[in-house]
PDB file of N, CA and C in Angstrom:
ATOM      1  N   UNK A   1      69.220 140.967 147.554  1.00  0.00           N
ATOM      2  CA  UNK A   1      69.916 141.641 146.472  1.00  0.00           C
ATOM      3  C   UNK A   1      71.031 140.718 145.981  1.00  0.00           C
ATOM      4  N   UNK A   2      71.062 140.475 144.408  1.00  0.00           N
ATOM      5  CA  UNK A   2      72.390 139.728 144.066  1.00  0.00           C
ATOM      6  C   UNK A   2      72.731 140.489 143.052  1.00  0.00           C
ATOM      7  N   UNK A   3      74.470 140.355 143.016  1.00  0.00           N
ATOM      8  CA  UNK A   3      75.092 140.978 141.838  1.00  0.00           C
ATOM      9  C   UNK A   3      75.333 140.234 140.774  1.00  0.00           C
ATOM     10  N   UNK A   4      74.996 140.873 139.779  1.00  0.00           N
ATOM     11  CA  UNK A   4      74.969 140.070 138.204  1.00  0.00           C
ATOM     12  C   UNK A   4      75.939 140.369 137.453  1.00  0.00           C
ATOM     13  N   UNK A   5      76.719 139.280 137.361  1.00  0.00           N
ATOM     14  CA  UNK A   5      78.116 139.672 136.250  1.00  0.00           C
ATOM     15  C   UNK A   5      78.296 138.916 135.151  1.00  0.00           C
ATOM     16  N   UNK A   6      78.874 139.034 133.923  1.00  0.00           N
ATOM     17  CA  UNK A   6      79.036 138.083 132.903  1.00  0.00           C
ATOM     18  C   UNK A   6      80.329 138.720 132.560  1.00  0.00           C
ATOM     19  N   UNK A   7      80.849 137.498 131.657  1.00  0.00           N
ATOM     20  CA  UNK A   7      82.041 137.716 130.937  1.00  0.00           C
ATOM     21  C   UNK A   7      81.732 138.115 129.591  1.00  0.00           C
ATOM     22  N   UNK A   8      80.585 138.152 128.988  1.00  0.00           N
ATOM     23  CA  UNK A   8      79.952 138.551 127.774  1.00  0.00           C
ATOM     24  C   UNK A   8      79.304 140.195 127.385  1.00  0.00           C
ATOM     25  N   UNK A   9      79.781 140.787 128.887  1.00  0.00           N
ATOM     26  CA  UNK A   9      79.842 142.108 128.722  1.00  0.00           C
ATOM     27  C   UNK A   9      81.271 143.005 129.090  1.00  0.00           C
ATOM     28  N   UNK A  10      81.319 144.097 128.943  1.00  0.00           N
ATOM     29  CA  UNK A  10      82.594 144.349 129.597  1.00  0.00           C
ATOM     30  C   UNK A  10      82.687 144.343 131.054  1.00  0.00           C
ATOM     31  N   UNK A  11      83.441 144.344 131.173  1.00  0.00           N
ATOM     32  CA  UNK A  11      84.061 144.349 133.066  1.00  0.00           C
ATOM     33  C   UNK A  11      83.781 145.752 133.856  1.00  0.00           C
ATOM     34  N   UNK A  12      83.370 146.034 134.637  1.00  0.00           N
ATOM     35  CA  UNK A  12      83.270 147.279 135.236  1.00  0.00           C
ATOM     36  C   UNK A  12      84.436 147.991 134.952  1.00  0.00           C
ATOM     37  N   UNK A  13      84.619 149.071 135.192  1.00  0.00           N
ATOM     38  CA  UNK A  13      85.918 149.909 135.309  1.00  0.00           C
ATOM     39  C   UNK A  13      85.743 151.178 135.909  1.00  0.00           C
ATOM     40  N   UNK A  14      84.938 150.536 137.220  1.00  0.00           N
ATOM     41  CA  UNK A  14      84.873 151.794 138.479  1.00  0.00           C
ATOM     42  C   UNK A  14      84.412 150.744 139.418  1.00  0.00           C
ATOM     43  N   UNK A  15      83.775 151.246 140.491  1.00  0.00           N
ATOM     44  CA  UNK A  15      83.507 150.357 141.989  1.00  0.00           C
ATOM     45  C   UNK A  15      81.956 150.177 141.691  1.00  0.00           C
ATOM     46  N   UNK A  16      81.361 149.694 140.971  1.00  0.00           N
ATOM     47  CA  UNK A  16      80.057 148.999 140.316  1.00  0.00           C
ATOM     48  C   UNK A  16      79.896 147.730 139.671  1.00  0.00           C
ATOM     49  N   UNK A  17      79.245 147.608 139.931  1.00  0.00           N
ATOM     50  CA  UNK A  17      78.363 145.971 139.617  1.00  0.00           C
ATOM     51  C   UNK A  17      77.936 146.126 137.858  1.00  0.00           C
ATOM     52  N   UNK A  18      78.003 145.297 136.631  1.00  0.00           N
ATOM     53  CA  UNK A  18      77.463 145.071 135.853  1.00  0.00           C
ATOM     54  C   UNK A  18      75.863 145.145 136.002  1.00  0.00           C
ATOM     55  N   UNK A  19      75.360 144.524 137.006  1.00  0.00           N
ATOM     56  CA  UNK A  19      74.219 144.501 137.183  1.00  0.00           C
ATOM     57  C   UNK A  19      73.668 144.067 138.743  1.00  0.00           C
ATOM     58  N   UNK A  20      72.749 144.335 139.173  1.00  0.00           N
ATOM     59  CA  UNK A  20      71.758 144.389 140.636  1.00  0.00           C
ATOM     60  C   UNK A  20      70.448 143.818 140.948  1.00  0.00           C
ATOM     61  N   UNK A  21      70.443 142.739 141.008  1.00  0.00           N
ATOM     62  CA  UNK A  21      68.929 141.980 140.740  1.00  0.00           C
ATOM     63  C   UNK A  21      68.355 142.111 142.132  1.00  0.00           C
ATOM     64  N   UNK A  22      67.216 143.338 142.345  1.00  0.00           N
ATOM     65  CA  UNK A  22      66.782 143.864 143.605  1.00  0.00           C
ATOM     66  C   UNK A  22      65.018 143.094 143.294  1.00  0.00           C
ATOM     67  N   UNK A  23      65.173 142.057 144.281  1.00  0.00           N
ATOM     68  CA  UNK A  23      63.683 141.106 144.540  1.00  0.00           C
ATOM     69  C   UNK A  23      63.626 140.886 142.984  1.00  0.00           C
ATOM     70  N   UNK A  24      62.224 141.284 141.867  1.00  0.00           N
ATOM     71  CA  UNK A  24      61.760 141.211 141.205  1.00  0.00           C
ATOM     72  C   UNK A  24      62.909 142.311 139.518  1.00  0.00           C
ATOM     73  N   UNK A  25      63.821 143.359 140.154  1.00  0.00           N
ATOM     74  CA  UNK A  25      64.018 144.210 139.636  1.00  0.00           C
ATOM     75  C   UNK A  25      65.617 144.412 138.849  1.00  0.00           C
ATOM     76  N   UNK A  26      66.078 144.548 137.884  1.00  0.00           N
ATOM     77  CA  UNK A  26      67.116 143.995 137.206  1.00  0.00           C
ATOM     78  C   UNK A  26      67.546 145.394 137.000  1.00  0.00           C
ATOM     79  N   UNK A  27      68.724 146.112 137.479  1.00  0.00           N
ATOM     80  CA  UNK A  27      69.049 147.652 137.158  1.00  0.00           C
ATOM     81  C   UNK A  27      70.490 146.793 136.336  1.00  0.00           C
ATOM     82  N   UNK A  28      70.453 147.567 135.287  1.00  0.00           N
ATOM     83  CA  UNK A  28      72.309 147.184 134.517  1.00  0.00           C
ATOM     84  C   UNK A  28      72.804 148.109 134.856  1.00  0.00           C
ATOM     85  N   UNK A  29      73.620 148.543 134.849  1.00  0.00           N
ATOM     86  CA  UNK A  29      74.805 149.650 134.344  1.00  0.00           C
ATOM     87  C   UNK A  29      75.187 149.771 132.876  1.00  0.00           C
ATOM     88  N   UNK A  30      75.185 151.154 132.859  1.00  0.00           N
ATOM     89  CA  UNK A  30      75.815 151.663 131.591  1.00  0.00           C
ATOM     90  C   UNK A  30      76.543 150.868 130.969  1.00  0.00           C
ATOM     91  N   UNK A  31      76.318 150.159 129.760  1.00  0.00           N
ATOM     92  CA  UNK A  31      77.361 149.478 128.830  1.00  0.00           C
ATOM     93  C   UNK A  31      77.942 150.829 127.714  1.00  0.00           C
ATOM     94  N   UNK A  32      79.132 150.158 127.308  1.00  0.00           N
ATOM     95  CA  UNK A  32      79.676 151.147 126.613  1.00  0.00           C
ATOM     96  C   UNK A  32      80.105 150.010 125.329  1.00  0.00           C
ATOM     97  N   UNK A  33      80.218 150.800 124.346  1.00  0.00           N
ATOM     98  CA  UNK A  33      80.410 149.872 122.356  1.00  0.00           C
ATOM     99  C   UNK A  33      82.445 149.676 122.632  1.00  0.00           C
ATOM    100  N   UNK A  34      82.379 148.588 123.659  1.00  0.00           N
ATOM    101  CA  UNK A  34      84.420 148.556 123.077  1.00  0.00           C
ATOM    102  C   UNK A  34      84.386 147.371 123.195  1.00  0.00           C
ATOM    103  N   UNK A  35      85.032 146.898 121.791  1.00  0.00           N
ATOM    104  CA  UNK A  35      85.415 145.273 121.723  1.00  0.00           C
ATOM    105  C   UNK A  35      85.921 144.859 122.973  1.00  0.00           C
ATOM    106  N   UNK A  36      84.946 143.170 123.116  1.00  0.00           N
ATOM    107  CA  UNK A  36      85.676 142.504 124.464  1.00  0.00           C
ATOM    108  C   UNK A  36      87.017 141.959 123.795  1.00  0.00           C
ATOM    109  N   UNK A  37      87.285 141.468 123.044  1.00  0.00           N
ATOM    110  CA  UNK A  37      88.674 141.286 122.295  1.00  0.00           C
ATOM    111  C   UNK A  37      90.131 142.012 122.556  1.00  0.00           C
ATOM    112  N   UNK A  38      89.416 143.160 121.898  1.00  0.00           N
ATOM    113  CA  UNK A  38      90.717 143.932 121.664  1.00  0.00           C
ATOM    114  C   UNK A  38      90.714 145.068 122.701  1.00  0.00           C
ATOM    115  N   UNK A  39      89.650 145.536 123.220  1.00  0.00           N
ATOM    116  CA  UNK A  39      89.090 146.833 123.813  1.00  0.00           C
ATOM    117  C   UNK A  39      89.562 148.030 123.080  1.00  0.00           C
ATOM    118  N   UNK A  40      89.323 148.024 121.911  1.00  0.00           N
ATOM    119  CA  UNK A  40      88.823 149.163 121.522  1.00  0.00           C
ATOM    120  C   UNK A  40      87.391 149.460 121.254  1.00  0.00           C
ATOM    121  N   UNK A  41      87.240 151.144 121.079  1.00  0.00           N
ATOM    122  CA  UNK A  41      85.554 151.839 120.740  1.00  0.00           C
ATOM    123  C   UNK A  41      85.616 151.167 119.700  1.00  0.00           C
ATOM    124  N   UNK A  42      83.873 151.029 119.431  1.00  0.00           N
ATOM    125  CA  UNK A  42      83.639 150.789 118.254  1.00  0.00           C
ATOM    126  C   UNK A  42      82.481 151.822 117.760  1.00  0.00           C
ATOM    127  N   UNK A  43      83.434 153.388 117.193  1.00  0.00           N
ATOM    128  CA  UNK A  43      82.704 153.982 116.725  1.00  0.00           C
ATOM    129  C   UNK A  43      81.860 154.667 115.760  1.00  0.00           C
ATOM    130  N   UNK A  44      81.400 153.266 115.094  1.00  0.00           N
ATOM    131  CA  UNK A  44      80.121 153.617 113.984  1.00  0.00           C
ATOM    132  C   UNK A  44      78.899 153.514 114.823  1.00  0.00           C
ATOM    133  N   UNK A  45      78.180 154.859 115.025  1.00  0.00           N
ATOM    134  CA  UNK A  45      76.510 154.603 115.944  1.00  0.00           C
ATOM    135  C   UNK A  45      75.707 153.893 115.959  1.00  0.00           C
ATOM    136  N   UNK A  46      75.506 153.059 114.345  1.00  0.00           N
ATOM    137  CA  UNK A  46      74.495 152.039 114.346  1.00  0.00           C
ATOM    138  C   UNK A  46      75.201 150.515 115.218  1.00  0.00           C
ATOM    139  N   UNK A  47      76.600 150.532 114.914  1.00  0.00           N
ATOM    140  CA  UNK A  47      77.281 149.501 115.371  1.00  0.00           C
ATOM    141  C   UNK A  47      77.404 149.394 116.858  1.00  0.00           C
ATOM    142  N   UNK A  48      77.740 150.579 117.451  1.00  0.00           N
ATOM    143  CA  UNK A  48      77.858 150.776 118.945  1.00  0.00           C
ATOM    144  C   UNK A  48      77.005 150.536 119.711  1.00  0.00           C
ATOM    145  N   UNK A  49      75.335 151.089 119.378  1.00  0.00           N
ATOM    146  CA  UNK A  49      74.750 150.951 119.630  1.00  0.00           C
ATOM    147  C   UNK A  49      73.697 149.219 119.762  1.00  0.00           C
ATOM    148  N   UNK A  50      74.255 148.867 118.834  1.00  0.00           N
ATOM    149  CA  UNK A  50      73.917 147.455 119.071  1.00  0.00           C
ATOM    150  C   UNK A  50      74.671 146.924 119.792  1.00  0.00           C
ATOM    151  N   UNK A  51      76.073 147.285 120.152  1.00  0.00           N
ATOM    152  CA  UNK A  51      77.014 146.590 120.851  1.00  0.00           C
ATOM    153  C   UNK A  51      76.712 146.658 122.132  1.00  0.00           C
ATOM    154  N   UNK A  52      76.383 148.266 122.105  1.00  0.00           N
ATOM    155  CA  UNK A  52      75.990 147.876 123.956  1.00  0.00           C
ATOM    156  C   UNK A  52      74.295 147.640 124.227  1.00  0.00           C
ATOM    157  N   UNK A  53      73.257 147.531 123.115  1.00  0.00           N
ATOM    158  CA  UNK A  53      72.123 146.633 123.631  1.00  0.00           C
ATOM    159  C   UNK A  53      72.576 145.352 123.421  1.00  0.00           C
ATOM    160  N   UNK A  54      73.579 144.480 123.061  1.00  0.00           N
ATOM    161  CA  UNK A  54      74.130 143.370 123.368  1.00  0.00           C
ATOM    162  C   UNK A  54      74.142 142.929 123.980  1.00  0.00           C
ATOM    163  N   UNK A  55      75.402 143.627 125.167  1.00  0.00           N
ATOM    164  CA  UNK A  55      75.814 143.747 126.013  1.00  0.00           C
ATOM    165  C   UNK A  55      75.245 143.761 127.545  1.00  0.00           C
ATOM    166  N   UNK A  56      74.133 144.532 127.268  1.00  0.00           N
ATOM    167  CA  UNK A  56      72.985 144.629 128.226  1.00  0.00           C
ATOM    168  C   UNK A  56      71.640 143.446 128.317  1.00  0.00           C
ATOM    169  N   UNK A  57      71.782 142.480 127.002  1.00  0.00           N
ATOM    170  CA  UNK A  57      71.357 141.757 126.972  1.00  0.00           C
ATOM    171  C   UNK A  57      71.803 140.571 128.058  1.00  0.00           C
ATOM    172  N   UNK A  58      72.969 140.755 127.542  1.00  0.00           N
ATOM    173  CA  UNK A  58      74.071 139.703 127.871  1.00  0.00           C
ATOM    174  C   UNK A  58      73.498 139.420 129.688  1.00  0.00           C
ATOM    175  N   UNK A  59      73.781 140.363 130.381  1.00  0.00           N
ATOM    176  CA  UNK A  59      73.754 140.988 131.637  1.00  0.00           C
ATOM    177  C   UNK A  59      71.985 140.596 132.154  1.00  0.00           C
ATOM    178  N   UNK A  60      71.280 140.960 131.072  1.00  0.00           N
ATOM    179  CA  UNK A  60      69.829 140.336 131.350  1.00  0.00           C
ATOM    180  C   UNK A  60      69.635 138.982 131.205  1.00  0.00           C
ATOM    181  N   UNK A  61      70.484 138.559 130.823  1.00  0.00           N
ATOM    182  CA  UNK A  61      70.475 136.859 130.056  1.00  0.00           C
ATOM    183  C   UNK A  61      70.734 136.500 131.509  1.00  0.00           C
ATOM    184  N   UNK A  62      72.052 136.782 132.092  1.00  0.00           N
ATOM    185  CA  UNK A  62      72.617 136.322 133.220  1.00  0.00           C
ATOM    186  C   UNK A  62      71.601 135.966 134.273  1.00  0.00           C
ATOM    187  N   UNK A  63      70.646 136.846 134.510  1.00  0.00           N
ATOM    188  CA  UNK A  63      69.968 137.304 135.511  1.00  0.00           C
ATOM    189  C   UNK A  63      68.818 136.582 135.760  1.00  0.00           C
ATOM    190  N   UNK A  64      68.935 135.659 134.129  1.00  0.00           N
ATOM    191  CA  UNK A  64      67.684 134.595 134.071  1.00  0.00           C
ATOM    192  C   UNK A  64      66.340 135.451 133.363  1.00  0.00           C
ATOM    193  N   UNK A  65      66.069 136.726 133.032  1.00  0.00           N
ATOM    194  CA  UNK A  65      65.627 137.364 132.297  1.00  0.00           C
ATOM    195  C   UNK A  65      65.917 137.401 130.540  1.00  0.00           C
ATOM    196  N   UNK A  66      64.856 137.755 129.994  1.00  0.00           N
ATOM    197  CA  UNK A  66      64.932 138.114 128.360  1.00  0.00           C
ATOM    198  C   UNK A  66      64.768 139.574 128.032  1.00  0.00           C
ATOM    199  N   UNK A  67      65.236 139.630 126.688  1.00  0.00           N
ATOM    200  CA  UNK A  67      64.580 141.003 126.390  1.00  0.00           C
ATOM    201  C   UNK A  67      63.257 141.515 126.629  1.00  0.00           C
ATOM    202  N   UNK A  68      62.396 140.612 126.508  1.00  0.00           N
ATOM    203  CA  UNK A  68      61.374 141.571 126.527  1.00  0.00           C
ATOM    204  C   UNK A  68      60.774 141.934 127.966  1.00  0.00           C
ATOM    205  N   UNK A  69      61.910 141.414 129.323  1.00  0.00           N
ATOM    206  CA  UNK A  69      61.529 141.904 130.329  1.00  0.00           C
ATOM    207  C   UNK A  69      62.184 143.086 130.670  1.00  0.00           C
ATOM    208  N   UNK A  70      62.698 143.968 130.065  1.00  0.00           N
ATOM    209  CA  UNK A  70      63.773 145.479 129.544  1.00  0.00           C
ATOM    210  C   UNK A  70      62.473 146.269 129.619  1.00  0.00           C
ATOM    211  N   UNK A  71      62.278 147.011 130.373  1.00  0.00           N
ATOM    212  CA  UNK A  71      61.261 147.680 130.436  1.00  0.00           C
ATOM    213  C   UNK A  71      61.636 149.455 130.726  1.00  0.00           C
ATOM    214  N   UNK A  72      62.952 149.813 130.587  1.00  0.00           N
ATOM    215  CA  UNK A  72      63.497 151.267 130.337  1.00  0.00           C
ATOM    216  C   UNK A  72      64.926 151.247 129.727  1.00  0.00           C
ATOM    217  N   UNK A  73      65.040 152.030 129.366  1.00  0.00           N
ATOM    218  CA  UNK A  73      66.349 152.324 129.092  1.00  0.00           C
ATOM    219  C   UNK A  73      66.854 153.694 128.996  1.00  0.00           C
ATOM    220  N   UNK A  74      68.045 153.868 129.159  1.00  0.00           N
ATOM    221  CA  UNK A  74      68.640 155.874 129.095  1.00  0.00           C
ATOM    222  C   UNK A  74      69.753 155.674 128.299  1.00  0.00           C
ATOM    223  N   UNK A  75      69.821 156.466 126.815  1.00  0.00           N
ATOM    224  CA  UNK A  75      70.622 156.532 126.174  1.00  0.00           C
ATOM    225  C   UNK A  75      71.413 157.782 126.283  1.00  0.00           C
ATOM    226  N   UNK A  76      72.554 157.560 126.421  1.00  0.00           N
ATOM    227  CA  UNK A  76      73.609 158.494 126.894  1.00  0.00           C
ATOM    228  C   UNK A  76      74.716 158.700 125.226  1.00  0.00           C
ATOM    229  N   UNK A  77      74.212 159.675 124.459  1.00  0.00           N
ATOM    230  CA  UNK A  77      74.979 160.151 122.977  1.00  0.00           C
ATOM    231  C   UNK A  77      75.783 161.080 123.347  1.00  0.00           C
ATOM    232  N   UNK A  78      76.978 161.081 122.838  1.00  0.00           N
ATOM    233  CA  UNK A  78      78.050 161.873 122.812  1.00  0.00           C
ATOM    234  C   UNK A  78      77.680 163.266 121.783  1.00  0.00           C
ATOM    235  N   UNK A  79      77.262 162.641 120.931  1.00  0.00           N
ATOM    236  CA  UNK A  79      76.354 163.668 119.819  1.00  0.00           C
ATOM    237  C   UNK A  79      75.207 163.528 119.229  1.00  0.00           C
ATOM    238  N   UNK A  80      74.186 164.134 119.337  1.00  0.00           N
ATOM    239  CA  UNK A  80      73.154 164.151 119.000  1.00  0.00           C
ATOM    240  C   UNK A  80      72.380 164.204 117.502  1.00  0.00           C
ATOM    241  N   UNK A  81      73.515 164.511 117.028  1.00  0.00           N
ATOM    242  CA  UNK A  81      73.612 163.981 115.454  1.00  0.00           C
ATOM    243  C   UNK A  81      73.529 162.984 114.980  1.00  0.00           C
ATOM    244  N   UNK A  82      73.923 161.992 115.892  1.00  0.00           N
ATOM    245  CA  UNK A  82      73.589 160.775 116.469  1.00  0.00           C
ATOM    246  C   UNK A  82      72.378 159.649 116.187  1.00  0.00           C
ATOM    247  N   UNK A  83      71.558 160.597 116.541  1.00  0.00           N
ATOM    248  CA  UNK A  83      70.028 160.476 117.531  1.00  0.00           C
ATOM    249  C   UNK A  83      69.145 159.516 116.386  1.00  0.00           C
ATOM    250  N   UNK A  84      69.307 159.544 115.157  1.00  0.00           N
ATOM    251  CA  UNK A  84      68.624 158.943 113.999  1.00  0.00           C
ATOM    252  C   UNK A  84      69.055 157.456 113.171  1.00  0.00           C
ATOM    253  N   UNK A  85      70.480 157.989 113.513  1.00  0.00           N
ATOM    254  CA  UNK A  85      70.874 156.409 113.134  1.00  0.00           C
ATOM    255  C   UNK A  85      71.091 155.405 114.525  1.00  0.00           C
ATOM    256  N   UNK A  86      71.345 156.301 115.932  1.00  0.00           N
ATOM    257  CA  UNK A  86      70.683 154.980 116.817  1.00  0.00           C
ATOM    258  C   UNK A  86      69.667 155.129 116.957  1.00  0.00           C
ATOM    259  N   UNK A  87      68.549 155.822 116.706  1.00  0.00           N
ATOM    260  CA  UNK A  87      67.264 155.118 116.801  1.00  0.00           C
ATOM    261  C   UNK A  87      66.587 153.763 116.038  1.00  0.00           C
ATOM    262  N   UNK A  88      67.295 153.847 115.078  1.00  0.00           N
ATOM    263  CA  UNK A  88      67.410 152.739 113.490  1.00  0.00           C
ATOM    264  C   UNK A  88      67.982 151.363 114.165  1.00  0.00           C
ATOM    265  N   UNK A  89      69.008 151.759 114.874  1.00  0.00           N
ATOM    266  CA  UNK A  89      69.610 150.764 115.534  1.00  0.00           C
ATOM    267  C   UNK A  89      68.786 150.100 116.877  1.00  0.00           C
ATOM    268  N   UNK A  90      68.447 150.877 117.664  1.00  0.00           N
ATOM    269  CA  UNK A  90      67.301 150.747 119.231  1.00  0.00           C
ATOM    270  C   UNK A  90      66.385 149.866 118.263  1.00  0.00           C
ATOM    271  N   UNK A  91      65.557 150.138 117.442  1.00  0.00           N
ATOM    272  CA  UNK A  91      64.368 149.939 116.401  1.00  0.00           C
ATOM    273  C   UNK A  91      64.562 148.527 116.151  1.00  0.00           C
ATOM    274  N   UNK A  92      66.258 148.073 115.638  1.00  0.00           N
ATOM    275  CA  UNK A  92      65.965 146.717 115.355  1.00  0.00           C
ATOM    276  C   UNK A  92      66.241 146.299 116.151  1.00  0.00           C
ATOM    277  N   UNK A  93      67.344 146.608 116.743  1.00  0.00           N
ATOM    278  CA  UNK A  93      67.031 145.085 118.433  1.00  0.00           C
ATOM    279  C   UNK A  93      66.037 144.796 118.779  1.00  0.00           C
ATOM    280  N   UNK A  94      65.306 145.922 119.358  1.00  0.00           N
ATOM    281  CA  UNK A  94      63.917 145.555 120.340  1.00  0.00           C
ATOM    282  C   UNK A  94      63.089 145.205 119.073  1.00  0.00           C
ATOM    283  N   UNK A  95      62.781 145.188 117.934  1.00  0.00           N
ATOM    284  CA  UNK A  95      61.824 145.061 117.376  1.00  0.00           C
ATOM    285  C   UNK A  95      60.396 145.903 117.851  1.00  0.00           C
ATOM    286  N   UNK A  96      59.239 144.523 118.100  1.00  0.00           N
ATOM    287  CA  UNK A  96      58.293 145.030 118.494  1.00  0.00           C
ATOM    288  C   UNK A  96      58.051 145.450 119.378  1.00  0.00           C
ATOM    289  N   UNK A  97      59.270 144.688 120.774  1.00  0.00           N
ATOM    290  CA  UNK A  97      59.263 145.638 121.729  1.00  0.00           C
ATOM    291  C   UNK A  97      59.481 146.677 122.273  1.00  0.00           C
ATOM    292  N   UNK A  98      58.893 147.487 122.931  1.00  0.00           N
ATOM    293  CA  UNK A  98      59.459 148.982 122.878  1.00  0.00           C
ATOM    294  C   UNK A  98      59.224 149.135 124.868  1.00  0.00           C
ATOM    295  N   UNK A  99      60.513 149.040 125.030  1.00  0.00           N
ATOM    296  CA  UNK A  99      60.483 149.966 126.469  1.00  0.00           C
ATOM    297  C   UNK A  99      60.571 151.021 126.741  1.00  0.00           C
ATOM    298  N   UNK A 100      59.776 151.647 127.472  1.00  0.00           N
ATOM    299  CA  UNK A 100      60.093 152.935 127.763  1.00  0.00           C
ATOM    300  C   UNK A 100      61.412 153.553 127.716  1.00  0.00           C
ATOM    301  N   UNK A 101      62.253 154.634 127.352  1.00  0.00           N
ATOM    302  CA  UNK A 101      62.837 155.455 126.716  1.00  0.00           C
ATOM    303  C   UNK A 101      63.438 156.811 127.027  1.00  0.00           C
ATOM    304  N   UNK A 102      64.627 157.122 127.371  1.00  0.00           N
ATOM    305  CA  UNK A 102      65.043 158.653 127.497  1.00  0.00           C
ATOM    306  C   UNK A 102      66.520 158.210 126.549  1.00  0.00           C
ATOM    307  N   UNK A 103      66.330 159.555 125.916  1.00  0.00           N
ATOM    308  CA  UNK A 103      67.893 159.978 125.047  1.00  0.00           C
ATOM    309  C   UNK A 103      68.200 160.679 125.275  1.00  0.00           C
ATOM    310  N   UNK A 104      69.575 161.681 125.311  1.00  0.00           N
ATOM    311  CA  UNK A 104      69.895 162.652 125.982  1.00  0.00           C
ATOM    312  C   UNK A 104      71.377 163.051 125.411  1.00  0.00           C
ATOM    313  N   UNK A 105      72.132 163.909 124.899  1.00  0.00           N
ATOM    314  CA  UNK A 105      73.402 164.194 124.774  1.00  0.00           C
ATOM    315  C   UNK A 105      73.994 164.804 126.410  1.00  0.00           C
ATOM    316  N   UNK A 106      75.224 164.121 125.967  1.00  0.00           N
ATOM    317  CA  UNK A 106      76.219 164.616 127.168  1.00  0.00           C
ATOM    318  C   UNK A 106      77.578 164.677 126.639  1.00  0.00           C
ATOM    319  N   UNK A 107      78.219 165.787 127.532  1.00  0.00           N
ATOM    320  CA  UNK A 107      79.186 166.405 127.251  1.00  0.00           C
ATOM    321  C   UNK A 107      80.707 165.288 127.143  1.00  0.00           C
ATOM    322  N   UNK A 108      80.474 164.101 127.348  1.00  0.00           N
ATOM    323  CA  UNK A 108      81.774 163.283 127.312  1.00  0.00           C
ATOM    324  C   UNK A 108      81.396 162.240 128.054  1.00  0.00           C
ATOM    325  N   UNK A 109      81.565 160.794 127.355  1.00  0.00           N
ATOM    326  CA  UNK A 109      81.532 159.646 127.875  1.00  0.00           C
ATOM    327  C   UNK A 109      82.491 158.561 128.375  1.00  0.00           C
ATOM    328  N   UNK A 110      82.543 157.791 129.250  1.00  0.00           N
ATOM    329  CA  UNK A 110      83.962 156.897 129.422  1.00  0.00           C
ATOM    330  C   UNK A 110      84.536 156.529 128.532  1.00  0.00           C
ATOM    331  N   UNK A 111      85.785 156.529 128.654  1.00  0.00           N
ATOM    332  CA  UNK A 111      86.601 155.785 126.901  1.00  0.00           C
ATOM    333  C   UNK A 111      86.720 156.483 125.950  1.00  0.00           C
ATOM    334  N   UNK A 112      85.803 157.963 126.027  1.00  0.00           N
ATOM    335  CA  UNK A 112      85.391 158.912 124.879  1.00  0.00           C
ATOM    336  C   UNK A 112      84.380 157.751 123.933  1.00  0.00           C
ATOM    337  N   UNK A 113      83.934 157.302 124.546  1.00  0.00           N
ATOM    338  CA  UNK A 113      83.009 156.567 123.239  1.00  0.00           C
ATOM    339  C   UNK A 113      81.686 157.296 122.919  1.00  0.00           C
ATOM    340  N   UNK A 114      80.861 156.571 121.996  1.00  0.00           N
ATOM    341  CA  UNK A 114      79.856 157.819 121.192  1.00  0.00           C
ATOM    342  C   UNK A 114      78.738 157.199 121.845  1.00  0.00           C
ATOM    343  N   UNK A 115      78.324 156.457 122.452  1.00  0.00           N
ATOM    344  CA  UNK A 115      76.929 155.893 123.460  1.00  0.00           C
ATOM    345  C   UNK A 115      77.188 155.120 124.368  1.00  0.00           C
ATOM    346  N   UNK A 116      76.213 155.455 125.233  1.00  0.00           N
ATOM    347  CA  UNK A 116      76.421 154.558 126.293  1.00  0.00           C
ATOM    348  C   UNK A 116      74.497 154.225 127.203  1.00  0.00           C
ATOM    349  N   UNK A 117      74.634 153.022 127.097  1.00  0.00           N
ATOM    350  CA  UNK A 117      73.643 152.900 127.585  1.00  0.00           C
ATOM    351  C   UNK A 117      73.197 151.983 128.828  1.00  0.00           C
ATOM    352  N   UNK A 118      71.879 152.253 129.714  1.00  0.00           N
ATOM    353  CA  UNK A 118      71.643 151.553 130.985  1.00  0.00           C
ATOM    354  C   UNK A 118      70.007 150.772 130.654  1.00  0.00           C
ATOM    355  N   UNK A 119      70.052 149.962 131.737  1.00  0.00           N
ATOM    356  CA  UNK A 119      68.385 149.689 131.462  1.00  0.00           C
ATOM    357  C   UNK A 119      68.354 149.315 132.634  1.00  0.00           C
ATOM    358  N   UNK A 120      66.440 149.109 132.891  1.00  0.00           N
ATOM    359  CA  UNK A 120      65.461 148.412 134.095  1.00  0.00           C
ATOM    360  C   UNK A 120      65.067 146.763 133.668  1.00  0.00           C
ATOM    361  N   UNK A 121      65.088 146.017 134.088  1.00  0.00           N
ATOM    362  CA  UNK A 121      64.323 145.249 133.859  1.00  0.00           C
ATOM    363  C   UNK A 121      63.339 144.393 134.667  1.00  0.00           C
ATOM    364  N   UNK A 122      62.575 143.542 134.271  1.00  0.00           N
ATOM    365  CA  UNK A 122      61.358 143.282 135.611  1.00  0.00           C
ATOM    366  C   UNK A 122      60.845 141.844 135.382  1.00  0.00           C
ATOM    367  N   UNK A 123      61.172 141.036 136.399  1.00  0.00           N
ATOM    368  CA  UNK A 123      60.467 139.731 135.525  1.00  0.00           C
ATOM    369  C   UNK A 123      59.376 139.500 136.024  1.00  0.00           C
TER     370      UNK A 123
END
């Protein structure tokens, strides 16, 4: 097991790893949309949402993996009203690729930000 960290994502801000490269298997942690700059949210949905498949990139990059070895992801929306303009957003990152998929509203996210997202990956 090795732990995967970058400076190109945010920093943990609990007792967790950015990321967990188990044998073959790449788990991230939840990224969240707040400038590494300034740390603030960045809350427009299409924007956030790219920020933290960025982010999670970033973390897959580290790991010696690419996108298209992202093979789940769990989107965590603050509002589900949501749900259409990050899908627009999910749509163009991955392009043609499409990993498997859960969306879900929840009642309050770290930072109060409006998404937050995790992934699998597999090389």
């Amino acid at each position: 097991m090795k732990i995967i960290n970058t400076n190109n994502a945010p920093k943990a801000i609990g007792p967790y790893s950015q990321g967990i490269l188990a044998g073959n298997t790449l788990y991230v942690s939840g990224q969240i949309p707040v400038d590494l700059e300034t740390g603030k949210n960045i809350d427009d949905i299409y924007k956030a949402t790219t920020k933290a498949l960025e982010y999670i990139l970033a973390i897959v990059n580290e790991a010696g993996l690419e996108k298209e070895n992202i093979v789940k992801c769990c989107v965590f929306l603050k509002d589900l009203n949501d749900f259409e303009v990050m899908n627009k957003a999910y749509a163009d990152f991955f392009k043609e690729h499409k990993p498997a998929r859960v969306a879900l509203k929840v009642s309050k996210l770290p930072k109060d930000v409006v998404v937050e997202i995790d992934c699998i990956a597999v090389k």
